[in-house]
C-alpha atoms as a PDB file:
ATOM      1  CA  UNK A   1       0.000   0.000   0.000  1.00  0.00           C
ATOM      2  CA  UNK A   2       2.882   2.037   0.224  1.00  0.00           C
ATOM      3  CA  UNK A   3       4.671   1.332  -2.827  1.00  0.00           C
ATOM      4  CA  UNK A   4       4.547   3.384  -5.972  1.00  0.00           C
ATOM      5  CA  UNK A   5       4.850   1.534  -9.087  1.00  0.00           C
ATOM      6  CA  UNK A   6       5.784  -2.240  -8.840  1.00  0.00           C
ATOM      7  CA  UNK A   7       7.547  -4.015 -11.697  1.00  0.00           C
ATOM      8  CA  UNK A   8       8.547  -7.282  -9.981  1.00  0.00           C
ATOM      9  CA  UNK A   9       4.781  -9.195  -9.697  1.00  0.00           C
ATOM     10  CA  UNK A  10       3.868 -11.774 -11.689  1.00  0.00           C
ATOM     11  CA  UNK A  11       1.557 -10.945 -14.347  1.00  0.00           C
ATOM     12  CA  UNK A  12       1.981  -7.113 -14.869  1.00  0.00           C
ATOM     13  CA  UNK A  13       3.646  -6.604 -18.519  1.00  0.00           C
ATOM     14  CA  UNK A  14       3.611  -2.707 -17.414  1.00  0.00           C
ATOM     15  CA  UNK A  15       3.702  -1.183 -14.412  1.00  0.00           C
ATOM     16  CA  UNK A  16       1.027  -1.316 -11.700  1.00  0.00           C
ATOM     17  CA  UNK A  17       0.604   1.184  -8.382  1.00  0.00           C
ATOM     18  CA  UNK A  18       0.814  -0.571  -5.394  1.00  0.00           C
ATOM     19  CA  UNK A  19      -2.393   0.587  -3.825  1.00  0.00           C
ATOM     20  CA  UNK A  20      -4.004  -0.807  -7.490  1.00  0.00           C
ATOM     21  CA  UNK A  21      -2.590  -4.157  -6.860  1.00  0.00           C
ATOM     22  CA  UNK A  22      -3.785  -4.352  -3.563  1.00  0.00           C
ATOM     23  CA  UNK A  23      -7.197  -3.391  -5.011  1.00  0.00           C
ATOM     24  CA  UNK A  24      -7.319  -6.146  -7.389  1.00  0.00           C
ATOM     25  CA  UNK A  25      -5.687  -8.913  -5.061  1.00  0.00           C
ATOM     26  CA  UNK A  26      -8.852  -7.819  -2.673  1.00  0.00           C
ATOM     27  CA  UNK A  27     -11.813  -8.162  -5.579  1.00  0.00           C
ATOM     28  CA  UNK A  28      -9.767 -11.480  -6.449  1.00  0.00           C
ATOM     29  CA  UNK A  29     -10.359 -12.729  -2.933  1.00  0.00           C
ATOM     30  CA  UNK A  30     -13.646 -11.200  -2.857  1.00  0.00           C
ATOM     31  CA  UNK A  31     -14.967 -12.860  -5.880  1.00  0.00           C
ATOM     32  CA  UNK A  32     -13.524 -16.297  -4.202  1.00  0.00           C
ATOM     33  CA  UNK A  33     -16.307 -15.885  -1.399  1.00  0.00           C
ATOM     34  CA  UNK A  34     -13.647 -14.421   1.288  1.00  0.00           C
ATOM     35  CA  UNK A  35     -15.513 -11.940   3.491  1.00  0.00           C
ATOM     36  CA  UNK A  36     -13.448  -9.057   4.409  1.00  0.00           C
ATOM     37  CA  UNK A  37     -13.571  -7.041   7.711  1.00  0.00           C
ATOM     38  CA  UNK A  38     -11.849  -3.801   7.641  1.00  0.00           C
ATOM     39  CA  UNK A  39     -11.316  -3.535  11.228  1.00  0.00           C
ATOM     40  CA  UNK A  40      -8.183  -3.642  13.873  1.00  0.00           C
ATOM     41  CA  UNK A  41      -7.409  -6.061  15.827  1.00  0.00           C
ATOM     42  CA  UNK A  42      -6.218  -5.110  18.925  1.00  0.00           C
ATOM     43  CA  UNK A  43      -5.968  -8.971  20.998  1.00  0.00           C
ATOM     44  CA  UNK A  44      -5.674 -12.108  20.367  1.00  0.00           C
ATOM     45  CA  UNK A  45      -5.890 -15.361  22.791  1.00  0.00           C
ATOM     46  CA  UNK A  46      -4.106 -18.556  21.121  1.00  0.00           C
ATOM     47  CA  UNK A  47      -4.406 -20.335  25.279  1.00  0.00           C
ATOM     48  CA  UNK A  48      -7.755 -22.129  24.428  1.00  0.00           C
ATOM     49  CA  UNK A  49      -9.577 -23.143  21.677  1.00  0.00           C
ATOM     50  CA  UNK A  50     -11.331 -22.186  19.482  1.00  0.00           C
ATOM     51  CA  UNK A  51      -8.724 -18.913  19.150  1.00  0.00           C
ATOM     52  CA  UNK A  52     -10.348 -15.667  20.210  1.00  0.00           C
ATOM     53  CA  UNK A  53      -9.845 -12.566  17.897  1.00  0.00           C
ATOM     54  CA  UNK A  54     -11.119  -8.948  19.656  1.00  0.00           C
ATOM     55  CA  UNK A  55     -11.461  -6.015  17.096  1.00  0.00           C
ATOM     56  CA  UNK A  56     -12.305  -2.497  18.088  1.00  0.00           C
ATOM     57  CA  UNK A  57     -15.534  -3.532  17.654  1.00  0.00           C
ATOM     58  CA  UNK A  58     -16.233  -7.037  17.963  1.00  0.00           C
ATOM     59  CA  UNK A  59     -14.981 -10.489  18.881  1.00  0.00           C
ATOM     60  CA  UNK A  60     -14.373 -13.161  16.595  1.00  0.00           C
ATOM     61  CA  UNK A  61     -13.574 -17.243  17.267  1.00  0.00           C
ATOM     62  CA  UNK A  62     -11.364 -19.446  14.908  1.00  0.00           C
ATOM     63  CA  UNK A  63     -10.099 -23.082  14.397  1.00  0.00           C
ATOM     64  CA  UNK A  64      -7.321 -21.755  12.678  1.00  0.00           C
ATOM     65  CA  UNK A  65      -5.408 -17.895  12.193  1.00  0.00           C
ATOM     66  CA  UNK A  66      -2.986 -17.117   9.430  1.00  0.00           C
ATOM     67  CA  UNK A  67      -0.948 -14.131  10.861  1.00  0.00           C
ATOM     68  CA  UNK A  68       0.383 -11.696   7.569  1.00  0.00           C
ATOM     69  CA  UNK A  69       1.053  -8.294   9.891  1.00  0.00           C
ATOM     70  CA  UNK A  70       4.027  -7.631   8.131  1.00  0.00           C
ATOM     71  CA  UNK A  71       7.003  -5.858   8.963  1.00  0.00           C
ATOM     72  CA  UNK A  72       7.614  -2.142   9.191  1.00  0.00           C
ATOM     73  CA  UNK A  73      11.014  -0.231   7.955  1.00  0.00           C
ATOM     74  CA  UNK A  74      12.585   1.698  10.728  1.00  0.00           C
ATOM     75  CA  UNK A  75      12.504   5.064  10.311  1.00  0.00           C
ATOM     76  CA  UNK A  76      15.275   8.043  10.754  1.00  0.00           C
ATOM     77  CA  UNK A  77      12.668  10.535  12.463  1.00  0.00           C
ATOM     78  CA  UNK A  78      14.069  13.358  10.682  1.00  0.00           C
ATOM     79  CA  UNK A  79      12.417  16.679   9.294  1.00  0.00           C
ATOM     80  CA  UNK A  80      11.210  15.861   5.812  1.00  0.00           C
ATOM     81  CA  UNK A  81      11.452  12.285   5.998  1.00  0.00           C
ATOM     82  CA  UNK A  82       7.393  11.622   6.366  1.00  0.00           C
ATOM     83  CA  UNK A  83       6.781  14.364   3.960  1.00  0.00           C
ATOM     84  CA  UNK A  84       8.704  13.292   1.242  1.00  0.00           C
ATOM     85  CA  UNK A  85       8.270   9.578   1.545  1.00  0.00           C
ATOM     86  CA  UNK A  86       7.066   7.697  -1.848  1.00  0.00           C
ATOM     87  CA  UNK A  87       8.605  10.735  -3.554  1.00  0.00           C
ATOM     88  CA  UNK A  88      12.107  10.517  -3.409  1.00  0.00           C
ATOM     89  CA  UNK A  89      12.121   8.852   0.028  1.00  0.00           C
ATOM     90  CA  UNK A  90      11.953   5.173   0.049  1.00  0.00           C
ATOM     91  CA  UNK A  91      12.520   1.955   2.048  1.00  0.00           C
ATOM     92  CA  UNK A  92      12.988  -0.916  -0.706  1.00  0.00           C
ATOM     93  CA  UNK A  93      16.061  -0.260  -3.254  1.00  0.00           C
ATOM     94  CA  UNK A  94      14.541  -3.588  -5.591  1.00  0.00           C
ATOM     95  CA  UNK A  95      11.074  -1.566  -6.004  1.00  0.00           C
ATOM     96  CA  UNK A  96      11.720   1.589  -6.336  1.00  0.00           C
ATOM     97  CA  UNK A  97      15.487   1.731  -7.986  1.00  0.00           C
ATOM     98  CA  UNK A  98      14.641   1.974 -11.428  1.00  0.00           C
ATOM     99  CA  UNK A  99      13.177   5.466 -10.931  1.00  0.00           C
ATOM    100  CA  UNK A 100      15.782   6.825  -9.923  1.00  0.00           C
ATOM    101  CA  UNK A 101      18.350   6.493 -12.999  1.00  0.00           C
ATOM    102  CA  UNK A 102      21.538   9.533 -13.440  1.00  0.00           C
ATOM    103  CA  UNK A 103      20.513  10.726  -9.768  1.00  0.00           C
ATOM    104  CA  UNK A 104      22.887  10.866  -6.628  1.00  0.00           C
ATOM    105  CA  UNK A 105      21.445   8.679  -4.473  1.00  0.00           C
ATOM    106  CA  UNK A 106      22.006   8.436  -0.260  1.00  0.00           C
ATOM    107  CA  UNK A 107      21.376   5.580   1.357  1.00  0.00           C
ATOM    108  CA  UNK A 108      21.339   4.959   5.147  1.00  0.00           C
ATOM    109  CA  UNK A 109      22.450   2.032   6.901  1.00  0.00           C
ATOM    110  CA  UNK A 110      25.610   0.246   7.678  1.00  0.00           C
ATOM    111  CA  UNK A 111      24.567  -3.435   7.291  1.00  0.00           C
ATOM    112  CA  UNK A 112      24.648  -6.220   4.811  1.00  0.00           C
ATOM    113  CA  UNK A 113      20.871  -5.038   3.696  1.00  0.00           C
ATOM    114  CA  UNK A 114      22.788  -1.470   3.472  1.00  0.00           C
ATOM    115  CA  UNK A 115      25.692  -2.565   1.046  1.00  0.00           C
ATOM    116  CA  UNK A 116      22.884  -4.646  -1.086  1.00  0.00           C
ATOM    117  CA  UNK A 117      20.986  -1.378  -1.444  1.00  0.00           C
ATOM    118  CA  UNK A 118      23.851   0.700  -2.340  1.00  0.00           C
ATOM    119  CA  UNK A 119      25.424  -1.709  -5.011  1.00  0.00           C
ATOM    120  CA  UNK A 120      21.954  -2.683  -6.542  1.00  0.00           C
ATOM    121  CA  UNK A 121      21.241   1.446  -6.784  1.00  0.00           C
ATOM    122  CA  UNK A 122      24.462   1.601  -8.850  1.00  0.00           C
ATOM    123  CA  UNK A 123      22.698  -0.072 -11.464  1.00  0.00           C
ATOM    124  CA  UNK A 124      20.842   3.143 -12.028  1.00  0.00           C
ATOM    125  CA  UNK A 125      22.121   6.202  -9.967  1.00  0.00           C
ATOM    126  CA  UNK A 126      25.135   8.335 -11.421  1.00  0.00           C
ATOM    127  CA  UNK A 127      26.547   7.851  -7.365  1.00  0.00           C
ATOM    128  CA  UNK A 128      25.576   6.530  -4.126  1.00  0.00           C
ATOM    129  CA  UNK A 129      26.716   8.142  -0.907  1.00  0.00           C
ATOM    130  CA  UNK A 130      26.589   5.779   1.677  1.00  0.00           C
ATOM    131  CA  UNK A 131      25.788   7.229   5.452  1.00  0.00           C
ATOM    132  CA  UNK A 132      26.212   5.169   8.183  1.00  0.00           C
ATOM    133  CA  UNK A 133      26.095   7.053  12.261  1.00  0.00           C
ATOM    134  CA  UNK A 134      29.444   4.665  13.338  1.00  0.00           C
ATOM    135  CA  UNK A 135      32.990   4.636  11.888  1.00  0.00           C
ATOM    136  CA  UNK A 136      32.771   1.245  11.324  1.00  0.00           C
ATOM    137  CA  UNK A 137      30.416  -0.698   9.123  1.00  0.00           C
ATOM    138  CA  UNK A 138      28.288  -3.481  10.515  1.00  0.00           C
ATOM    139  CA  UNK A 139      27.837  -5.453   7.383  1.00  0.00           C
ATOM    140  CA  UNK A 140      30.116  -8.888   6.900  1.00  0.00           C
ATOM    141  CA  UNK A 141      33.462  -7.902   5.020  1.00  0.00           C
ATOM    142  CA  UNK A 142      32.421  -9.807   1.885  1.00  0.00           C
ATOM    143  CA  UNK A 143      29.440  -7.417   1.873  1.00  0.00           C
ATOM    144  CA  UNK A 144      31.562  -4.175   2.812  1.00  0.00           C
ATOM    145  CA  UNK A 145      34.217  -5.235  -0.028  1.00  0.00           C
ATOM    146  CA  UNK A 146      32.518  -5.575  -2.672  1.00  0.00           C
ATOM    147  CA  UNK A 147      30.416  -1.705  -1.841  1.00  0.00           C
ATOM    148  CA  UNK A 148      33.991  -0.451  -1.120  1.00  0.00           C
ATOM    149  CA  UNK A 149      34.999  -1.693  -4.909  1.00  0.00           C
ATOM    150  CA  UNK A 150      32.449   0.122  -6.715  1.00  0.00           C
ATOM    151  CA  UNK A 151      33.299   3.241  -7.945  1.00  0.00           C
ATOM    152  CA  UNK A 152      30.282   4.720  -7.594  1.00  0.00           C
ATOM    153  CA  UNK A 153      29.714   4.008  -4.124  1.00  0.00           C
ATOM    154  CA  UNK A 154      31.004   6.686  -2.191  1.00  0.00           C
ATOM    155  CA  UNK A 155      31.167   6.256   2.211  1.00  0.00           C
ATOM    156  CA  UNK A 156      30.037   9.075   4.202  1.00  0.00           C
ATOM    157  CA  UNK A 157      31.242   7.663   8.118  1.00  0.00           C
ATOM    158  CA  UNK A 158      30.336   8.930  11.365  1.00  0.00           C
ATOM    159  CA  UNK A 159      27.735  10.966   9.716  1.00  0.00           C
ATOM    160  CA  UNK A 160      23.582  10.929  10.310  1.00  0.00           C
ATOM    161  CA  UNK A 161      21.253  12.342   8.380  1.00  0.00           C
ATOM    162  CA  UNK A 162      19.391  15.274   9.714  1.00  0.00           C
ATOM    163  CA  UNK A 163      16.969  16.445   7.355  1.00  0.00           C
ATOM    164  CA  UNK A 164      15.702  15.550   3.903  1.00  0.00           C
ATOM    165  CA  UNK A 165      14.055  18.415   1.690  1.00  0.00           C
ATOM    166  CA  UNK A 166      13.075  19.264  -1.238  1.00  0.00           C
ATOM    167  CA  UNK A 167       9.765  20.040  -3.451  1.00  0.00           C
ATOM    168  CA  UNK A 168       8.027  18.145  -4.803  1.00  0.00           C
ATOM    169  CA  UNK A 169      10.588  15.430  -4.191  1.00  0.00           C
ATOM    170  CA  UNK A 170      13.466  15.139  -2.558  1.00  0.00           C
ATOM    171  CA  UNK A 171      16.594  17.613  -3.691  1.00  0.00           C
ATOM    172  CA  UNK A 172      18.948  17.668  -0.761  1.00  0.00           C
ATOM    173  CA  UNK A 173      20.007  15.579   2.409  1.00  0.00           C
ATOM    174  CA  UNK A 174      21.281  17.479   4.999  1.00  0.00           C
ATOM    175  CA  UNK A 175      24.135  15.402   7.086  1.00  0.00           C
ATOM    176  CA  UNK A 176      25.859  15.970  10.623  1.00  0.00           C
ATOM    177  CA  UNK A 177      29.444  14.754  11.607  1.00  0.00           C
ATOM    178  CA  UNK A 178      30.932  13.709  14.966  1.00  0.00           C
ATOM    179  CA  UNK A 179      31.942  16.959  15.876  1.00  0.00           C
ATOM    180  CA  UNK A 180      27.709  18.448  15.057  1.00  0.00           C
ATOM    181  CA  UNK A 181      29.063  19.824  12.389  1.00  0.00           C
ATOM    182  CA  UNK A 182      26.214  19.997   9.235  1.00  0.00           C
ATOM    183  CA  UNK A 183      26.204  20.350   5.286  1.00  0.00           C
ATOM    184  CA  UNK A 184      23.711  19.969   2.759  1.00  0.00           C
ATOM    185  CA  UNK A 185      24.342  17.230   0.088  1.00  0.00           C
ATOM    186  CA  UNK A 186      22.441  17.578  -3.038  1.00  0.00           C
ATOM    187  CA  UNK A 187      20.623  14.002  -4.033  1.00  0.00           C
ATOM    188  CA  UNK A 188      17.449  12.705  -5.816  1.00  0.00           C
ATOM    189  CA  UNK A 189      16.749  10.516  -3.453  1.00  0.00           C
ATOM    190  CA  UNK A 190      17.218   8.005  -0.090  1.00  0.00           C
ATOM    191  CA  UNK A 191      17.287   4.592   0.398  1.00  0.00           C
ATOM    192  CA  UNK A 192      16.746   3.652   4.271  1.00  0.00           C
ATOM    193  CA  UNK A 193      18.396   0.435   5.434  1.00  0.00           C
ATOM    194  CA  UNK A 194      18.231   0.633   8.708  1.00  0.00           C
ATOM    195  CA  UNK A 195      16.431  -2.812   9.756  1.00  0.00           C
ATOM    196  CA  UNK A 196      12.870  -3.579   9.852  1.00  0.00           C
ATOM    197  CA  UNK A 197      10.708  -4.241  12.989  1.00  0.00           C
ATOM    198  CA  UNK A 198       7.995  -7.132  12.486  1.00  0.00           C
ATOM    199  CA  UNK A 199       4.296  -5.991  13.164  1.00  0.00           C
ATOM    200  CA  UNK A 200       4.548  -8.892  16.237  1.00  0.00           C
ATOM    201  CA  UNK A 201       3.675  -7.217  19.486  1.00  0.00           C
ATOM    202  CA  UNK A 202       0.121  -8.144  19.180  1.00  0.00           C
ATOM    203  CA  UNK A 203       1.297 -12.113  19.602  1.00  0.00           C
ATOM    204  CA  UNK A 204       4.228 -11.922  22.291  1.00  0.00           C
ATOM    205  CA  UNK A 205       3.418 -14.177  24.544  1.00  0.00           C
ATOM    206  CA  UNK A 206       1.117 -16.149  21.883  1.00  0.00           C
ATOM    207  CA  UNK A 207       3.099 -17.609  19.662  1.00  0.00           C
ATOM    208  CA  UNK A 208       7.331 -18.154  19.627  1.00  0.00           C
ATOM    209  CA  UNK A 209       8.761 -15.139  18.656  1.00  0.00           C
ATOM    210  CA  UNK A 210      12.939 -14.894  17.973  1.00  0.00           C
ATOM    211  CA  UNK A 211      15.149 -12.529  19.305  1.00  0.00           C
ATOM    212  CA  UNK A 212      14.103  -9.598  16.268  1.00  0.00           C
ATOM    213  CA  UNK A 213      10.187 -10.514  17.295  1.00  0.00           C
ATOM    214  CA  UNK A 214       9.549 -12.410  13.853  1.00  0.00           C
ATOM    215  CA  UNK A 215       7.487 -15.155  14.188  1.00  0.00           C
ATOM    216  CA  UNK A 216       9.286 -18.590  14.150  1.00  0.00           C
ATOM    217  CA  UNK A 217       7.847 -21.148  12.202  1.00  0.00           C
ATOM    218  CA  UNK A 218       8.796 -24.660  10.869  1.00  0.00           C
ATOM    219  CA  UNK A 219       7.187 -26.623   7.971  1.00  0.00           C
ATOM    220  CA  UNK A 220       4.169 -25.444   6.336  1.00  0.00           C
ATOM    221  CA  UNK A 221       4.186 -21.855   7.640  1.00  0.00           C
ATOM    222  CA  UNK A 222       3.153 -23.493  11.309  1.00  0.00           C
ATOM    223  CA  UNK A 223       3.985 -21.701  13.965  1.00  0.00           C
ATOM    224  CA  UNK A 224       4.416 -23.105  17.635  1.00  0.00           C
ATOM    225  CA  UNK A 225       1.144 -23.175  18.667  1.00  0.00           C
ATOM    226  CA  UNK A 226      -1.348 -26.006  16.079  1.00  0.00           C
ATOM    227  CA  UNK A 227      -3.516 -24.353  14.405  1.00  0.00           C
ATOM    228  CA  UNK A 228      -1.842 -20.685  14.059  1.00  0.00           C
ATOM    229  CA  UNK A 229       0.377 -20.082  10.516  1.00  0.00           C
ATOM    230  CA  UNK A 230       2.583 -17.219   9.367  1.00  0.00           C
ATOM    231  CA  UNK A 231       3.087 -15.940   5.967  1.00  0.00           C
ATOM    232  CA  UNK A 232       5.038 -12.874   4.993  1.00  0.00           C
ATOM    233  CA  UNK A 233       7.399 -10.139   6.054  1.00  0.00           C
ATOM    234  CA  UNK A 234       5.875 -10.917   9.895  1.00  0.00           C
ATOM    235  CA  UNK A 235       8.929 -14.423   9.994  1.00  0.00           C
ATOM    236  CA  UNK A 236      10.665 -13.739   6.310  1.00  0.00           C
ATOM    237  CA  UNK A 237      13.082 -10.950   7.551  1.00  0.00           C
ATOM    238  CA  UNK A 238      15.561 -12.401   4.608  1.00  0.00           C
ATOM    239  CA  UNK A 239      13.625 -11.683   0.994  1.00  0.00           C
ATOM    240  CA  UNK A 240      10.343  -9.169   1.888  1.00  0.00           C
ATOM    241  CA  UNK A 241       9.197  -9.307  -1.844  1.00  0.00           C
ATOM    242  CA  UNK A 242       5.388  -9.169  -2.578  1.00  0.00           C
ATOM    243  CA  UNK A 243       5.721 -12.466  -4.609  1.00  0.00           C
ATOM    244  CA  UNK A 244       7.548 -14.173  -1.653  1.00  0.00           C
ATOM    245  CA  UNK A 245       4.858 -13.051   1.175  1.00  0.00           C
ATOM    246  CA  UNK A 246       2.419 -14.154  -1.972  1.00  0.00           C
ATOM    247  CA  UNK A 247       4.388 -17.767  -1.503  1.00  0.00           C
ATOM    248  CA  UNK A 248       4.058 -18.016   1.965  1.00  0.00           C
ATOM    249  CA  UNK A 249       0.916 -17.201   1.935  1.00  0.00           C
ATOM    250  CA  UNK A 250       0.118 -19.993  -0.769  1.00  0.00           C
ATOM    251  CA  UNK A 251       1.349 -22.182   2.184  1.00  0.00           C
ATOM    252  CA  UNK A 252       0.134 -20.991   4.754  1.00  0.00           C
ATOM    253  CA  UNK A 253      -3.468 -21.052   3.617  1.00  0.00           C
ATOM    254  CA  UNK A 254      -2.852 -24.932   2.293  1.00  0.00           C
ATOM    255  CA  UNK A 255      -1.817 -25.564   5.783  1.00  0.00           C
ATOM    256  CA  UNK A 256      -4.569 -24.467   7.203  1.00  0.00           C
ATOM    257  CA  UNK A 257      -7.133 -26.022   5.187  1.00  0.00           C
ATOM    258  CA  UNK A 258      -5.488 -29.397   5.964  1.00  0.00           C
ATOM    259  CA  UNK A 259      -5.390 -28.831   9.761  1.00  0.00           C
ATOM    260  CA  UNK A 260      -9.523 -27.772  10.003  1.00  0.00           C
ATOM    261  CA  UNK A 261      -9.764 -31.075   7.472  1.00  0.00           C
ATOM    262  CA  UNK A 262      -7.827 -33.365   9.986  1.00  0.00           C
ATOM    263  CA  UNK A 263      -9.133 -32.113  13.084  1.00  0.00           C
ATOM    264  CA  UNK A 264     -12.526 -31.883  12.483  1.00  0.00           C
END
């Protein structure tokens, strides 16, 4: 939903807006006989059986839950970062890179997702300055070496972003050093890579989470509790494509269907 253009589905010769894929994933479903509920759910009991599900507004029972909360990007918090995000600001180099061809590009982040971004972006920007808050990057050295070998990839160390402007899309990134020090760097756009955080805290204590707070599963999507499956960003902390939560979701759902079949 908060995706531009996507190129990468199945199925889409040209371009599609995210929000208009959503829309015709949701009439697909619909026209299956699934009966949507736009509602939030703000608890969940997995204890007993059947599973309880409380909305703002109601209470629901299940013999089985899929859980597809997703993941959200970590943000920087900085002026102009809300603003200017889906135009110029973005969190997913692989679906938004190609619109960004002979710009300077920043991204932010010092990991192995970091270095990915960066060298994929090279493909298309004219340079990418890579900020990262430490003077040391986090990312494994096979990672680090091969962003330190491109030419285009330029490190900005011991630097944080403070601002992004620009109108109507991003123009400039303004950075601090160690010492507070700040200067405005012009750029098209930025790519944050600063981790994700799993949409989870709605089933600590329901199902096993890991040490990030993605949900663990095993075969078929299951997760520890029988009867409760995962599909998406919410355990895959590794891909986060649409056509890989689509997967998982494919299993998930077949999962299910065969655990109300056998324990009926």
């Amino acid at each position: 939903m908060n995706t531009t253009e996507v190129e990468n589905y199945p199925g889409f010769r040209d371009a599609i807006m995210g929000p208009d894929l959503m829309v015709e994933m949701r009439a697909q479903a619909e026209r299956m006989g699934t009966k949507i509920i736009d509602d939030e759910v703000t608890n969940v009991d997995f204890s007993r059986r059947p599973f309880r599900i409380m909305t703002a507004s109601e209470e629901y029972t299940a013999r089985a839950v899929i859980i597809a909360t997703g993941a959200s990007p970590r943000k920087l918090g900085v002026p102009g970062e809300a603003e200017l995000a889906g135009r110029g600001v973005s969190y997913c180099a692989t679906c938004d890179g190609p619109f960004f061809r002979g710009k300077d590009l920043v991204v932010v982040g010092g990991g192995d997702s970091a270095m990915e971004e960066a060298t994929f972006l090279t493909k298309f920007a004219s340079r990418v300055h890579l900020v990262h808050r430490r003077g040391e990057l986090r990312a494994s050295r096979i990672m680090q070496e091969r962003a330190m070998a491109d030419e285009k990839v330029s490190m900005v160390l011991s630097t944080t972003v403070a601002g992004i402007s620009g109108d109507p899309s991003v123009e400039r990134v303004t950075l601090r050093d160690a010492s507070g020090a700040e200067r405005d760097l012009e750029a098209g756009g930025v790519f944050v890579a600063v981790g994700h955080e799993p949409n989870t805290a709605l089933f600590r204590g329901q199902v096993e989470l890991d040490a990030r707070g993605y949900v663990v599963v095993g075969g078929g999507a299951r997760t520890s509790v029988e009867g409760v499956f995962a599909a998406g960003d919410v355990h895959d902390h590794e891909y986060r494509q649409a056509i890989t939560a689509a997967g998982f979701g494919c299993m998930a759902a077949i999962s299910a269907d065969r655990h109300l079949a056998e324990s009926q």
